[in-house]
Every structure is written in structure tokens, then in C-alpha cells.
C-alpha atoms as a PDB file:
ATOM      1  CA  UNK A   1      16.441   2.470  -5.384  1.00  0.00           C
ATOM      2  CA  UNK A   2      17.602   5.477  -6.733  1.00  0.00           C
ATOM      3  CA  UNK A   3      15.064   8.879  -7.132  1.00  0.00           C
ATOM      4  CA  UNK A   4      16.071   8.987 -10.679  1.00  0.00           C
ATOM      5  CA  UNK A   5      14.586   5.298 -11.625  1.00  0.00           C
ATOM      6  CA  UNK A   6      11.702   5.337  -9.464  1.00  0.00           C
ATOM      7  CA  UNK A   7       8.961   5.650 -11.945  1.00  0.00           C
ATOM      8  CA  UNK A   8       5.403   6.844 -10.959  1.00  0.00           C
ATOM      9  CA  UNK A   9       1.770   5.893 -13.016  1.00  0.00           C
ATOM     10  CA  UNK A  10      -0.784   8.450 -12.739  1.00  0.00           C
ATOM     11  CA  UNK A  11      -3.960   7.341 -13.591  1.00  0.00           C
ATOM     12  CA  UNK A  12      -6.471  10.174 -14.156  1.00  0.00           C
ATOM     13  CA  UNK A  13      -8.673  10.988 -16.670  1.00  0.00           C
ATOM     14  CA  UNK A  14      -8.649  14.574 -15.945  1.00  0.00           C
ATOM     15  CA  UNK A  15      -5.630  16.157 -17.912  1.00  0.00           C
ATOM     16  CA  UNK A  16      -5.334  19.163 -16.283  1.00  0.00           C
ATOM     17  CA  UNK A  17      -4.705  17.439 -13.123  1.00  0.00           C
ATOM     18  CA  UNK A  18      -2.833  14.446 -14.763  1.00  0.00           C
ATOM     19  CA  UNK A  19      -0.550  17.298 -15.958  1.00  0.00           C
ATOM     20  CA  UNK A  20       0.000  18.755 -12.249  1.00  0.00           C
ATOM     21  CA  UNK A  21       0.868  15.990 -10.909  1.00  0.00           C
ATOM     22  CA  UNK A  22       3.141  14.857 -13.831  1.00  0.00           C
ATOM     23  CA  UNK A  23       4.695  18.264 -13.618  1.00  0.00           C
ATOM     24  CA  UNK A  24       5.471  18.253  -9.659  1.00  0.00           C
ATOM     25  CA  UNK A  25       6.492  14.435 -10.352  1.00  0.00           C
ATOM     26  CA  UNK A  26       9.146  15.548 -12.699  1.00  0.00           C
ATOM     27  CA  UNK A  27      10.698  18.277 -10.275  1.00  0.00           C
ATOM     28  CA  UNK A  28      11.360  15.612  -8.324  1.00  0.00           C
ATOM     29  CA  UNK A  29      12.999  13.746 -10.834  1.00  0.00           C
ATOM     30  CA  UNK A  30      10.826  11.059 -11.048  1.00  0.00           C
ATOM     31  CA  UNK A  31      10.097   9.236 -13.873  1.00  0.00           C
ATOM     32  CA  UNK A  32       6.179   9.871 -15.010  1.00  0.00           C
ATOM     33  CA  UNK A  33       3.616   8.555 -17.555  1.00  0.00           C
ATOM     34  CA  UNK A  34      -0.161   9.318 -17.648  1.00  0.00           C
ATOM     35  CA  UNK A  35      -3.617   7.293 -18.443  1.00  0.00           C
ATOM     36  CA  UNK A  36      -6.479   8.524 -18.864  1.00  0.00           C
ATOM     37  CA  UNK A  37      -9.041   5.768 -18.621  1.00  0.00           C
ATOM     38  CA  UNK A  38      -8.554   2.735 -16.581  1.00  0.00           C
ATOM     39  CA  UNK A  39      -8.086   0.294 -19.461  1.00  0.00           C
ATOM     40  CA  UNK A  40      -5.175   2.438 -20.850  1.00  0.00           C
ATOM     41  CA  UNK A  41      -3.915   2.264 -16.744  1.00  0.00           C
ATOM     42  CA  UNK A  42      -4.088  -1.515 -16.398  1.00  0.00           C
ATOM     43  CA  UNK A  43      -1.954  -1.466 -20.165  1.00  0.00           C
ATOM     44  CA  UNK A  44       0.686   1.165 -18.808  1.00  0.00           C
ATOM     45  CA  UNK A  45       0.933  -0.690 -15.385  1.00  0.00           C
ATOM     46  CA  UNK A  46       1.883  -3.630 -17.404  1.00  0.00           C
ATOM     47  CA  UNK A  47       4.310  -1.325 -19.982  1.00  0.00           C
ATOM     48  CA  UNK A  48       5.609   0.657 -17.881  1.00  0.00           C
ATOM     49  CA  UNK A  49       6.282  -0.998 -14.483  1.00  0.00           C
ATOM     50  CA  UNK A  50       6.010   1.582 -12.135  1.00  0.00           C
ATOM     51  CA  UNK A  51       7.060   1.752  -8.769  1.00  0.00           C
ATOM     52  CA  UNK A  52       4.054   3.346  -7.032  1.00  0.00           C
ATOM     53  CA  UNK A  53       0.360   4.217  -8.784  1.00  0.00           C
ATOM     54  CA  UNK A  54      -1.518   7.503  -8.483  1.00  0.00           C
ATOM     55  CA  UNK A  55      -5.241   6.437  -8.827  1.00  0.00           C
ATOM     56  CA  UNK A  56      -8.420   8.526  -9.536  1.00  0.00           C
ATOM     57  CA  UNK A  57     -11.883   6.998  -8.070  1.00  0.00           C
ATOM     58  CA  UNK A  58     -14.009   7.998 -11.237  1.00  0.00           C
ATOM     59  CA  UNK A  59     -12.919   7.025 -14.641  1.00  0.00           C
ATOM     60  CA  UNK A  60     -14.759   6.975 -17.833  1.00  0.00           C
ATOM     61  CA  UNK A  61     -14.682   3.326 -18.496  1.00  0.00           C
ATOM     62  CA  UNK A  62     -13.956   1.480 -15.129  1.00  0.00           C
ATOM     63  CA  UNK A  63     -14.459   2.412 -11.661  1.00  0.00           C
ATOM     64  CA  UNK A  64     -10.952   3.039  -9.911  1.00  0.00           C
ATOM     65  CA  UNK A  65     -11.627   0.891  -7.122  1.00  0.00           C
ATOM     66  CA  UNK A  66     -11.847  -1.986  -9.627  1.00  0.00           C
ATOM     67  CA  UNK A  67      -8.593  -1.080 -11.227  1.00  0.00           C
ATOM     68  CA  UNK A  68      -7.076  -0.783  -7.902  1.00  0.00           C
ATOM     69  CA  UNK A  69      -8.047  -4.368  -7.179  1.00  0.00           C
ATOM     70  CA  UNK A  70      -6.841  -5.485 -10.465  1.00  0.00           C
ATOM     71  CA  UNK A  71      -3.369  -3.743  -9.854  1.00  0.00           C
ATOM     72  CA  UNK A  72      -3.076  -5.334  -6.527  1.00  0.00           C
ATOM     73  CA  UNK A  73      -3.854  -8.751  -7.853  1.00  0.00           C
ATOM     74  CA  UNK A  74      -1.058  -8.589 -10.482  1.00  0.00           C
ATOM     75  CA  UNK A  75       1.200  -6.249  -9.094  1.00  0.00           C
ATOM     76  CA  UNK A  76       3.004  -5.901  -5.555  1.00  0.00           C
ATOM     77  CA  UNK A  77       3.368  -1.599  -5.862  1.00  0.00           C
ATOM     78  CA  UNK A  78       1.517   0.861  -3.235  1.00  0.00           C
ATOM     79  CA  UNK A  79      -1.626   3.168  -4.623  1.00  0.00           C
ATOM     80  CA  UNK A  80      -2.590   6.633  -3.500  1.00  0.00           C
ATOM     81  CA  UNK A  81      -6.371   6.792  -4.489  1.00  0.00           C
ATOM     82  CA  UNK A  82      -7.303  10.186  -5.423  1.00  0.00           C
ATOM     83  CA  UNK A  83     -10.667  11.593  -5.354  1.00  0.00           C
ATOM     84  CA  UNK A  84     -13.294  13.668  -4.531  1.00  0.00           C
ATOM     85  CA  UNK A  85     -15.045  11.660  -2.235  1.00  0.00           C
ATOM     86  CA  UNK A  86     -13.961  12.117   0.953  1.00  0.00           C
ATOM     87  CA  UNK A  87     -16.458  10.716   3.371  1.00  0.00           C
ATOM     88  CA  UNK A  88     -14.745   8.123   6.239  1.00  0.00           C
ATOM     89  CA  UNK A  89     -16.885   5.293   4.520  1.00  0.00           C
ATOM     90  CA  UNK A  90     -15.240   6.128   0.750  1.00  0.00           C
ATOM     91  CA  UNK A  91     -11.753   6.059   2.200  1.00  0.00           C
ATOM     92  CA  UNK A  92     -12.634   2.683   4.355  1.00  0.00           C
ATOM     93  CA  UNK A  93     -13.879   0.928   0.978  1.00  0.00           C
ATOM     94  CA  UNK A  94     -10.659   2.573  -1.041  1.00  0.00           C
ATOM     95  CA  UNK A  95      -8.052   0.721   1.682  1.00  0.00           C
ATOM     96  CA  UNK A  96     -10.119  -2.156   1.420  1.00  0.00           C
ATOM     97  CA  UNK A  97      -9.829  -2.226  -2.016  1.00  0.00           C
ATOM     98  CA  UNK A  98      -6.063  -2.021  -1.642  1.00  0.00           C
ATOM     99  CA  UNK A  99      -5.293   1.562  -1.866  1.00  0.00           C
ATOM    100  CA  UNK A 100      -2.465   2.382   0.640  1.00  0.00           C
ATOM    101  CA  UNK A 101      -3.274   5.957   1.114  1.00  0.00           C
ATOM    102  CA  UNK A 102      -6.031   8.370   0.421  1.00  0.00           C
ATOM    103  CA  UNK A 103      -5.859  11.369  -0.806  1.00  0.00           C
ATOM    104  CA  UNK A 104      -8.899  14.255  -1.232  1.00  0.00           C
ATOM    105  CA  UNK A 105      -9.573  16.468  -4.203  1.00  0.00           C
ATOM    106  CA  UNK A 106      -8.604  19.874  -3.843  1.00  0.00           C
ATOM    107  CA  UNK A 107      -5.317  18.743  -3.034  1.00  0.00           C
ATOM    108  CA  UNK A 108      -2.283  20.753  -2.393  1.00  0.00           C
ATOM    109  CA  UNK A 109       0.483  19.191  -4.966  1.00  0.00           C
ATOM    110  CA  UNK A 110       3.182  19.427  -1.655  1.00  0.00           C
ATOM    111  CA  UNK A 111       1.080  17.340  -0.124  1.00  0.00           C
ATOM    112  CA  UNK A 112       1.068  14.886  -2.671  1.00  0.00           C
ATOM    113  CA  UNK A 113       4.601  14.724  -3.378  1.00  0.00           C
ATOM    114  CA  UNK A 114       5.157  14.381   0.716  1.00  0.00           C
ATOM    115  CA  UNK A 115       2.712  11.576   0.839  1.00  0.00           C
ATOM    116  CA  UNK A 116       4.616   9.663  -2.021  1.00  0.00           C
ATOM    117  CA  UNK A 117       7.906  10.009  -1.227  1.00  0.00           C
ATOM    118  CA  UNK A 118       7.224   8.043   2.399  1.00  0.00           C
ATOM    119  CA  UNK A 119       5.481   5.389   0.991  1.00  0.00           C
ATOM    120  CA  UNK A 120       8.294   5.436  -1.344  1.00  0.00           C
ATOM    121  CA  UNK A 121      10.809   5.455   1.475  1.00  0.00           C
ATOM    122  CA  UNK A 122       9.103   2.873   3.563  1.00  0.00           C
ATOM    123  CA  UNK A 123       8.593   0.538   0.572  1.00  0.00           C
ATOM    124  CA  UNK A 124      12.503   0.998  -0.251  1.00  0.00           C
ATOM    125  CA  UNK A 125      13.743   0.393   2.796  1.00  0.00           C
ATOM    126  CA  UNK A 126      11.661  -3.098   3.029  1.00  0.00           C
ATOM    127  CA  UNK A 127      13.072  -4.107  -0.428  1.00  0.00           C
ATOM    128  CA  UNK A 128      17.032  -2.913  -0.216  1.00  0.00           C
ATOM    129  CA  UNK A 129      18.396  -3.022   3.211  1.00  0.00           C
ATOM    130  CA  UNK A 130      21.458  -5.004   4.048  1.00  0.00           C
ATOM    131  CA  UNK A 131      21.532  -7.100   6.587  1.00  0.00           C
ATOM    132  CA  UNK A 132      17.782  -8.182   6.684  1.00  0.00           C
ATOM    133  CA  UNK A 133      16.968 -11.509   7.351  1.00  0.00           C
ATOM    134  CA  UNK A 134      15.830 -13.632   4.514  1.00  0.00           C
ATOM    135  CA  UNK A 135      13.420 -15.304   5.513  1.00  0.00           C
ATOM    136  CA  UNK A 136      10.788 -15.356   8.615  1.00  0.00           C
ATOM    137  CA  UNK A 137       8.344 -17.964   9.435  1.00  0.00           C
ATOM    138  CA  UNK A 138       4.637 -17.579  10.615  1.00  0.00           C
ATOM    139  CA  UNK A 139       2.680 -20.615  11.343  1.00  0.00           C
ATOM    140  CA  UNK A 140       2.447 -22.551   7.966  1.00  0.00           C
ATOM    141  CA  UNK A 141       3.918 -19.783   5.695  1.00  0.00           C
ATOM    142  CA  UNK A 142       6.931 -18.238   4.695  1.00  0.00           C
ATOM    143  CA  UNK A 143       8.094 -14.728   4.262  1.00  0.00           C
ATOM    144  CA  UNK A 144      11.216 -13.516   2.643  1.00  0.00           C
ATOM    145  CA  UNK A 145      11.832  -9.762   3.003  1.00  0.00           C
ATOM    146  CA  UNK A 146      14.075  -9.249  -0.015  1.00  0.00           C
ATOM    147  CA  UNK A 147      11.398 -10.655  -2.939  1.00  0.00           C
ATOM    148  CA  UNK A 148       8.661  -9.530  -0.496  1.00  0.00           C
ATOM    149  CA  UNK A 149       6.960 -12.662  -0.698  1.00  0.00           C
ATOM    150  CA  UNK A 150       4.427 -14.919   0.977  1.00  0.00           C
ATOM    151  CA  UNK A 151       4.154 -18.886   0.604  1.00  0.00           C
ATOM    152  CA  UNK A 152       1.912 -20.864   2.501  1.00  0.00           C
ATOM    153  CA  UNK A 153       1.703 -24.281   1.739  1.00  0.00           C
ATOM    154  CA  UNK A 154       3.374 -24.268  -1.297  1.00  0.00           C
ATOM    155  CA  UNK A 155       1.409 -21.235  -3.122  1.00  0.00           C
ATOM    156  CA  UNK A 156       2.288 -17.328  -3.212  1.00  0.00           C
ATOM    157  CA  UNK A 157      -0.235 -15.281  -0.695  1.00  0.00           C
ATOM    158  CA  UNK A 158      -1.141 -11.960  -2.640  1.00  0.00           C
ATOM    159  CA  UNK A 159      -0.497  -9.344  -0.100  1.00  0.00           C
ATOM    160  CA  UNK A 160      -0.499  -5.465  -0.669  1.00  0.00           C
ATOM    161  CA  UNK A 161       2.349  -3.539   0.162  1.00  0.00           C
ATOM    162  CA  UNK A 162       1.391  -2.052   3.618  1.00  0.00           C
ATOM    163  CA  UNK A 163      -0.114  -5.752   4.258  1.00  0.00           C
ATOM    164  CA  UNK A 164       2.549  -7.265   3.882  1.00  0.00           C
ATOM    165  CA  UNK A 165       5.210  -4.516   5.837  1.00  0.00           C
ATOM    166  CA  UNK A 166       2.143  -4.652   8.966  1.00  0.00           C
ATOM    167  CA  UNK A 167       2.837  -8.523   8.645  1.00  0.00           C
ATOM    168  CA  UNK A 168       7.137  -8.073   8.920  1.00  0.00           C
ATOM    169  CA  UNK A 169       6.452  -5.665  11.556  1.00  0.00           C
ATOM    170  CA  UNK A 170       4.096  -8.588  14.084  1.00  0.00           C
ATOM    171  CA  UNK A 171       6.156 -10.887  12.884  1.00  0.00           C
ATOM    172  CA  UNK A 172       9.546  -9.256  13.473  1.00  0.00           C
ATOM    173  CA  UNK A 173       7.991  -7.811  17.229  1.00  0.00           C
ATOM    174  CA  UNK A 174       6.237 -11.468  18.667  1.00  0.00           C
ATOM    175  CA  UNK A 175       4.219 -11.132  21.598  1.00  0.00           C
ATOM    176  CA  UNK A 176       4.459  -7.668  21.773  1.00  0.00           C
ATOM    177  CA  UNK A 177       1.497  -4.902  22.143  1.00  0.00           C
ATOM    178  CA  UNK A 178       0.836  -2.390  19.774  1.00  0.00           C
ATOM    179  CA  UNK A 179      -2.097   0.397  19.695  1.00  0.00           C
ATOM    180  CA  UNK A 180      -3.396   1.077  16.443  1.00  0.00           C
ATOM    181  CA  UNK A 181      -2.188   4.581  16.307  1.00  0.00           C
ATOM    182  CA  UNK A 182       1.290   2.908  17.036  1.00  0.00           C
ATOM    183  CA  UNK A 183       1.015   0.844  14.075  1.00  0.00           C
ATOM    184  CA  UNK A 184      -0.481   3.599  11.692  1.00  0.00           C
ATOM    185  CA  UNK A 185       2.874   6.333  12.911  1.00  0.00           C
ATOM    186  CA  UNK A 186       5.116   2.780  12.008  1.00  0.00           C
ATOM    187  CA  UNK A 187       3.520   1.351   8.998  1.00  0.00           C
ATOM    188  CA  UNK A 188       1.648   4.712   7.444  1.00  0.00           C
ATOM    189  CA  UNK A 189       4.037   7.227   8.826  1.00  0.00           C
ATOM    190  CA  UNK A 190       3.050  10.105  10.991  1.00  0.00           C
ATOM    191  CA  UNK A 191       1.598  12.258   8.282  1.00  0.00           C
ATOM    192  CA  UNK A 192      -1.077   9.362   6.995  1.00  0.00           C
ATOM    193  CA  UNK A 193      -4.837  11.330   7.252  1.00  0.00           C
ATOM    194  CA  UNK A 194      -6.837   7.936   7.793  1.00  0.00           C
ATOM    195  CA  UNK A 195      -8.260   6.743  10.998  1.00  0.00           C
ATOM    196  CA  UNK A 196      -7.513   3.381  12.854  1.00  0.00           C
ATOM    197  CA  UNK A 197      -9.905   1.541  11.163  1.00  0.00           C
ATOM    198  CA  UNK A 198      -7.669   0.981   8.655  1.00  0.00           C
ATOM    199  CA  UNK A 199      -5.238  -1.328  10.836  1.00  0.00           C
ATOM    200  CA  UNK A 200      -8.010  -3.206  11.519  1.00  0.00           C
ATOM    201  CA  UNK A 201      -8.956  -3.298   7.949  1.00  0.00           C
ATOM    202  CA  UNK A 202      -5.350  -4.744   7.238  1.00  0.00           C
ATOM    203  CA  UNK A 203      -4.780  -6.938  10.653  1.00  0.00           C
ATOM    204  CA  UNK A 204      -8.696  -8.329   9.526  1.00  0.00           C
ATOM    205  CA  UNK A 205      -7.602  -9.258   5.452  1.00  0.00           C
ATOM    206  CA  UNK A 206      -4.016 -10.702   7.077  1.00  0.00           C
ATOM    207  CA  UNK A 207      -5.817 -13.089   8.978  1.00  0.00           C
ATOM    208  CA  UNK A 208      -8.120 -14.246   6.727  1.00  0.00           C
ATOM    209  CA  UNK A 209      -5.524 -14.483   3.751  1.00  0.00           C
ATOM    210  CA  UNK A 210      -2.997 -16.583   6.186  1.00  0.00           C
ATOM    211  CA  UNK A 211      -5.106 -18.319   8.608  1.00  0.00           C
ATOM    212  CA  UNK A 212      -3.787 -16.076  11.666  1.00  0.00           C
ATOM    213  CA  UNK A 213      -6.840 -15.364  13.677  1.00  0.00           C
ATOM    214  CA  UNK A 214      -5.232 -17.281  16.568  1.00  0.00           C
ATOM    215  CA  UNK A 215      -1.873 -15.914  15.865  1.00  0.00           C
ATOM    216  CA  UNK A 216      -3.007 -12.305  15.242  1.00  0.00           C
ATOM    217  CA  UNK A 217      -4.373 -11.440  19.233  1.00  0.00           C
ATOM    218  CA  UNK A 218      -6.402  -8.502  19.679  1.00  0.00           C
ATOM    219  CA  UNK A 219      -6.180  -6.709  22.602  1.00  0.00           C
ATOM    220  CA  UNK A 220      -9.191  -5.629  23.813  1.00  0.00           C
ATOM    221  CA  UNK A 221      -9.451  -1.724  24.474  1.00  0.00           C
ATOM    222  CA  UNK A 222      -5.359  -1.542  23.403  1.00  0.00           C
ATOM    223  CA  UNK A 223      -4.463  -3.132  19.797  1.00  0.00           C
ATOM    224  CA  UNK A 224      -3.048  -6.371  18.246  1.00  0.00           C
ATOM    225  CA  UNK A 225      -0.409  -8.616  19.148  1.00  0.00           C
ATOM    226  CA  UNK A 226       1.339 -11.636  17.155  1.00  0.00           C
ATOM    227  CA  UNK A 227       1.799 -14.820  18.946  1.00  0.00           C
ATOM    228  CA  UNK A 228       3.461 -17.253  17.547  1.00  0.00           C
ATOM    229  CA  UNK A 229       2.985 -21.081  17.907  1.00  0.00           C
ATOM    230  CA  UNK A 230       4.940 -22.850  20.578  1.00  0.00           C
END
């Protein structure tokens, strides 16, 4: 994917802001359109087809965690959440609303532009690559890499972006042990600001969306583990 097509969605109903980011967006020669309420969001998401969403937590007309959810439902594409609120307990409920990063208001617009470009990176190299394998198998489902897919039992599992790539990752690694700050440097990259809850927020919805709570081991006091079946 080149820079040039990658387009970005900023959803904030702040203009002065929507116009920062649109501006430091553009610099990078990304593609950029703005909403200002979450209705008009949900439309552009649909228009537009962006490649990654820049979310605001309070809109006018619908709460941003709800139009996160909705996105995620329709749409396979990582969200930064963007907001004021920056308690631990706002940025647990914003992953588990299926945001893929967090990000706090004042913000530094470097920061921002960091913070996108490797979720960019990791999303692109999970779509593109040569020489992936097609397909891997887990249990009763069925993931290909290149549509970045999920069937189980005949029907598509809606997975978010990092859920899915924390998924590859087990999959792709069987049996082995990884800490949870191993798993947030591999799958969130070293500069992600969250805690560790947020692998278990992820390794918890994987198991309940695919049936894994066998497969998906925790290691007590260390991390998680995938084991497959014999």
C-alpha cells in the first residue's frame, strides 16, 4: 500500500482540531476527509473507505464509543480514539469497544502522526507480504492472512484489526510463551501508551468470539500461550 493512497477519516467535531490533524495528515501525503458528528462519520466511512479512523470520544449526536463499535462491525480498519478522558478505566472501555490505540487530548500532532503510521505499517505488512501463507487453521475455524479473514463453521468471525494480527501471531508461534508486554512491543509496537490489560482485553474477546478458552492457555504469573488440538 502505497503512502499516497492510504486515506485517513478523522472524525471530530471540533474543527480546529479536525483541521490540525487534517493539516499534519496531508504533509504526510495522506489522503484526508473530516466529520464532524458521528452520523456524518458512519456516512464518510462508508463514502470514503478509509484505511485507518481518527475517532473523538464526545460528539454532538452519538457517543464515539458507539460509532467505534459500529465501524468495527462493518468495517475491518484500526481506530485511534481521541479524547480527553484519560483515566486507565476510559482507555480500558475505548479498546474494548474496538479502538486500537488511545490517544489523550492535549496531544502533540508528532505524536499522532508516529502513532498512525505503525499501525499503518503493521496493518500493511499483514495485508501485502509475499510469501505468507494463505491460510492457517485453529480448531474449527479458518484464517487466511491475505483477505484477513475468519470462518468458523461456515460464517465470517468479526475480528478487529489488532484481534485478529494477536490471533496470526498465537497461531503462527503454537505452544510458545509470551508475556504480555511481549505481545503489546509485537502487536502494539514499542511506542503504544496502554497497559497490559489490554492483551488480556483482546486474548479474553478472541476466546469468546472463537471458542478458544482451551486453546488460548494462560500462564499464570507469565502470559498466554496457544495450544493447538492434537
Amino acid at each position: 500500500m502505497e503512502t499516497e493512497q492510504i486515506r485517513i477519516l478523522v472524525i471530530e467535531d471540533e474543527k480546529p482540531i479536525a483541521d490540525i490533524l487534517e493539516y499534519g495528515f496531508r504533509k504526510e501525503h495522506f489522503q484526508v476527509r473530516s466529520a464532524y458528528t458521528g452520523a456524518d462519520g458512519l456516512k464518510a466511512a462508508e463514502d470514503f473507505g478509509p484505511h485507518l479512523v481518527v475517532l473523538d470520544w464526545m460528539l454532538p449526536d452519538l457517543s464515539g464509543v458507539d460509532v467505534c463499535k459500529m465501524l468495527t462491525e462493518q468495517y475491518n480498519i484500526p481506530i485511534i480514539m481521541l479524547t480527553a478522558r484519560g483515566s486507565i478505566d476510559d482507555k480500558v472501555y475505548g479498546l474494548e469497544s474496538g479502538a486500537d490505540d488511545y490517544i489523550t487530548k492535549p496531544f502533540d500532532l508528532r505524536e499522532v502522526i508516529v502513532r498512525v503510521k505503525t499501525i499503518l505499517r503493521r496493518f500493511g505488512k499483514s495485508i501485502g507480504g509475499q510469501g505468507e501463507e494463505q491460510e492457517l487453521y485453529v480448531k474449527d475455524a479458518v484464517i487466511s492472512e491475505r483477505e484477513r479473514t475468519v470462518c468458523r463453521q461456515g460464517e465470517y468471525v468479526e475480528l478487529t484489526p489488532k484481534e485478529f494480527d494477536l490471533l496470526v501471531w498465537l497461531v503462527k508461534n503454537p505452544r510458545q510463551v509470551f508475556t504480555r508486554t511481549h505481545l503489546l512491543d509485537d502487536i502494539w509496537g514499542y511506542d503504544f501508551m496502554g497497559d497490559t490489560r489490554t492483551v488480556d482485553i483482546h486474548i479474553q474477546r478472541l476466546r469468546k468470539k472463537l471458542c478458544l478458552g482451551e486453546s488460548i492457555v494462560t500462564v499464570f504469573g507469565v502470559g498466554y500461550k496457544y495450544v493447538p488440538e492434537e
